[in-house]
Protein backbone atom coordinates (compact mmCIF):
# COMPACT_ATOMS: atom_id res chain seq x y z
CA UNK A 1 0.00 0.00 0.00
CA UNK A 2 0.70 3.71 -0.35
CA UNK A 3 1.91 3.81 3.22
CA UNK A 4 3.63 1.27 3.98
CA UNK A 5 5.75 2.39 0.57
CA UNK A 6 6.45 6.15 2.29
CA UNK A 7 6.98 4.42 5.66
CA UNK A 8 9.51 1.89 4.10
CA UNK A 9 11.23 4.98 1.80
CA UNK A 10 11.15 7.59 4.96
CA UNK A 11 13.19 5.13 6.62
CA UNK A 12 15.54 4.49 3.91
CA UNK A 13 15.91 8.26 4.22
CA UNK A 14 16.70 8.72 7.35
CA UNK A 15 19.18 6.01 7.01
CA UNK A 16 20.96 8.24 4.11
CA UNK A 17 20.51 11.38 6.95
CA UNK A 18 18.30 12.80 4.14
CA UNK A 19 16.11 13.89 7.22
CA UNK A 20 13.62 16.50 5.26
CA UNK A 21 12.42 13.97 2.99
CA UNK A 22 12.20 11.44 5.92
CA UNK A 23 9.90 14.16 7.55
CA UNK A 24 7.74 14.63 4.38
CA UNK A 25 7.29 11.00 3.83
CA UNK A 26 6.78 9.96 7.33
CA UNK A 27 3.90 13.23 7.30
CA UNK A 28 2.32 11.76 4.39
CA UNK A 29 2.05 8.30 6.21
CA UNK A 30 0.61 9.63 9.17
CA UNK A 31 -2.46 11.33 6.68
CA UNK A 32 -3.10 7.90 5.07
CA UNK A 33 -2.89 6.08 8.26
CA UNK A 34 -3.70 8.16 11.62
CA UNK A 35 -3.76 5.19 13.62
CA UNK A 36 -0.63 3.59 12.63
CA UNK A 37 2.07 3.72 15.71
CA UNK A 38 4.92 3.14 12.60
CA UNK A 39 3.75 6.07 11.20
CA UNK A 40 4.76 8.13 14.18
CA UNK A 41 8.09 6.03 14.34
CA UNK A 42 8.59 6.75 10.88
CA UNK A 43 8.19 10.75 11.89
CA UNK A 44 10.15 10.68 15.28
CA UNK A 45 13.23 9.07 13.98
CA UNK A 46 13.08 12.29 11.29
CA UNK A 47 12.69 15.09 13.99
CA UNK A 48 15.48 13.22 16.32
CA UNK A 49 17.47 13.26 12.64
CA UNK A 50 16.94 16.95 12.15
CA UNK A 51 17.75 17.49 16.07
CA UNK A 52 13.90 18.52 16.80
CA UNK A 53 13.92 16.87 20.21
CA UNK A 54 10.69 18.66 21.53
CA UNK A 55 8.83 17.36 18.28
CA UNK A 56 10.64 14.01 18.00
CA UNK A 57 9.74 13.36 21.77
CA UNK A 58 5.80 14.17 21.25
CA UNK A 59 5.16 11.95 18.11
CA UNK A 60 7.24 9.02 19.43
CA UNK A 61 4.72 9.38 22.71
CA UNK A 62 1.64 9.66 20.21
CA UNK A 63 3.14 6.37 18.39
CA UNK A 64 2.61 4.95 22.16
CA UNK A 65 -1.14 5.75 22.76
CA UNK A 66 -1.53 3.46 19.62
CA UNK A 67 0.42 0.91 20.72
CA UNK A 68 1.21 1.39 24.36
CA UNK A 69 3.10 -2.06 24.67
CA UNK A 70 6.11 -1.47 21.74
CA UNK A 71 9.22 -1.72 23.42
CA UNK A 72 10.81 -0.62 20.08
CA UNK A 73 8.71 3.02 20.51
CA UNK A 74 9.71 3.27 24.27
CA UNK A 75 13.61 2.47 23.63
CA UNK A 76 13.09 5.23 20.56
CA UNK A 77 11.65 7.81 22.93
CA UNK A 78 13.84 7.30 26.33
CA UNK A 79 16.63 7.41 23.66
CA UNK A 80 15.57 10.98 22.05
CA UNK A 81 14.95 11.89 25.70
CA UNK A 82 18.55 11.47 27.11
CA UNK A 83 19.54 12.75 23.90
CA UNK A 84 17.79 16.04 24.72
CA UNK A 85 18.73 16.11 28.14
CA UNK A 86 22.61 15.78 27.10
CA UNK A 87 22.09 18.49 24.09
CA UNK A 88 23.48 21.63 24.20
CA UNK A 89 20.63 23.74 25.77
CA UNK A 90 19.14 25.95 22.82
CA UNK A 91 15.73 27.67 22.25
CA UNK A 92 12.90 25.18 22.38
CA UNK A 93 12.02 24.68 18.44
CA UNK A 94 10.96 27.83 17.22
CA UNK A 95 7.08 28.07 15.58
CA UNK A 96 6.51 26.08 12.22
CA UNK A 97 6.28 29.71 10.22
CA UNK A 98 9.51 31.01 11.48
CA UNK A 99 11.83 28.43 11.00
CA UNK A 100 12.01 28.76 7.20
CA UNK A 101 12.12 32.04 7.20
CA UNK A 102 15.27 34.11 5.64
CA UNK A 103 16.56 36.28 8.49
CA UNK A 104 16.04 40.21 7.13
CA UNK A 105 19.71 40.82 6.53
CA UNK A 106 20.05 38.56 4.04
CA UNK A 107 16.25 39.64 2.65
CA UNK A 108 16.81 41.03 -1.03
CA UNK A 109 15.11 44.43 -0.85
């Protein structure tokens, strides 16, 4: 099916560190298949790849309420967590419309 295709091809992104595409494919899962605790996996893993700990940390928990028992979701998440907790401290991830954005000194006029 169409998602287990992106969930298989987001994975062999992240694998390549291609993280973006990870993300997009992993997002695209998550529409087909809402319910789907890889899906979130799938997503995680990206966000931990791109160093979005807050993010990472809050789908690998929604991957959980789906399948509370996965030992392989819990190991993923107290992993991103003691990642986090070891990071060097930074601004939590800054809103979803600012961190594309082109800072104004480098803004063609």
């Amino acid at each position: 099916t169409q998602s287990t295709w992106g969930s298989n091809r987001s994975a062999a992104y992240c694998s390549l560190k291609r993280y973006e595409e990870a993300l997009a494919d992993a997002n695209r899962v998550v529409e087909l298949r809402p319910l789907w605790s890889k899906a979130f996996s799938r997503k995680a893993a990206a966000l931990h790849g791109l160093q979005r700990y807050e993010e990472a940390i809050a789908a690998y928990e929604q991957g959980l309420q789906y399948e509370p028992g996965s030992t392989q979701l819990q190991r993923s998440l107290d992993a991103v967590r003691l990642e986090y907790a070891n990071a060097p401290k930074r601004e939590k991830t800054p809103p979803k419309e600012e961190r594309f954005m082109t800072p104004k000194s480098v803004r063609p006029e």
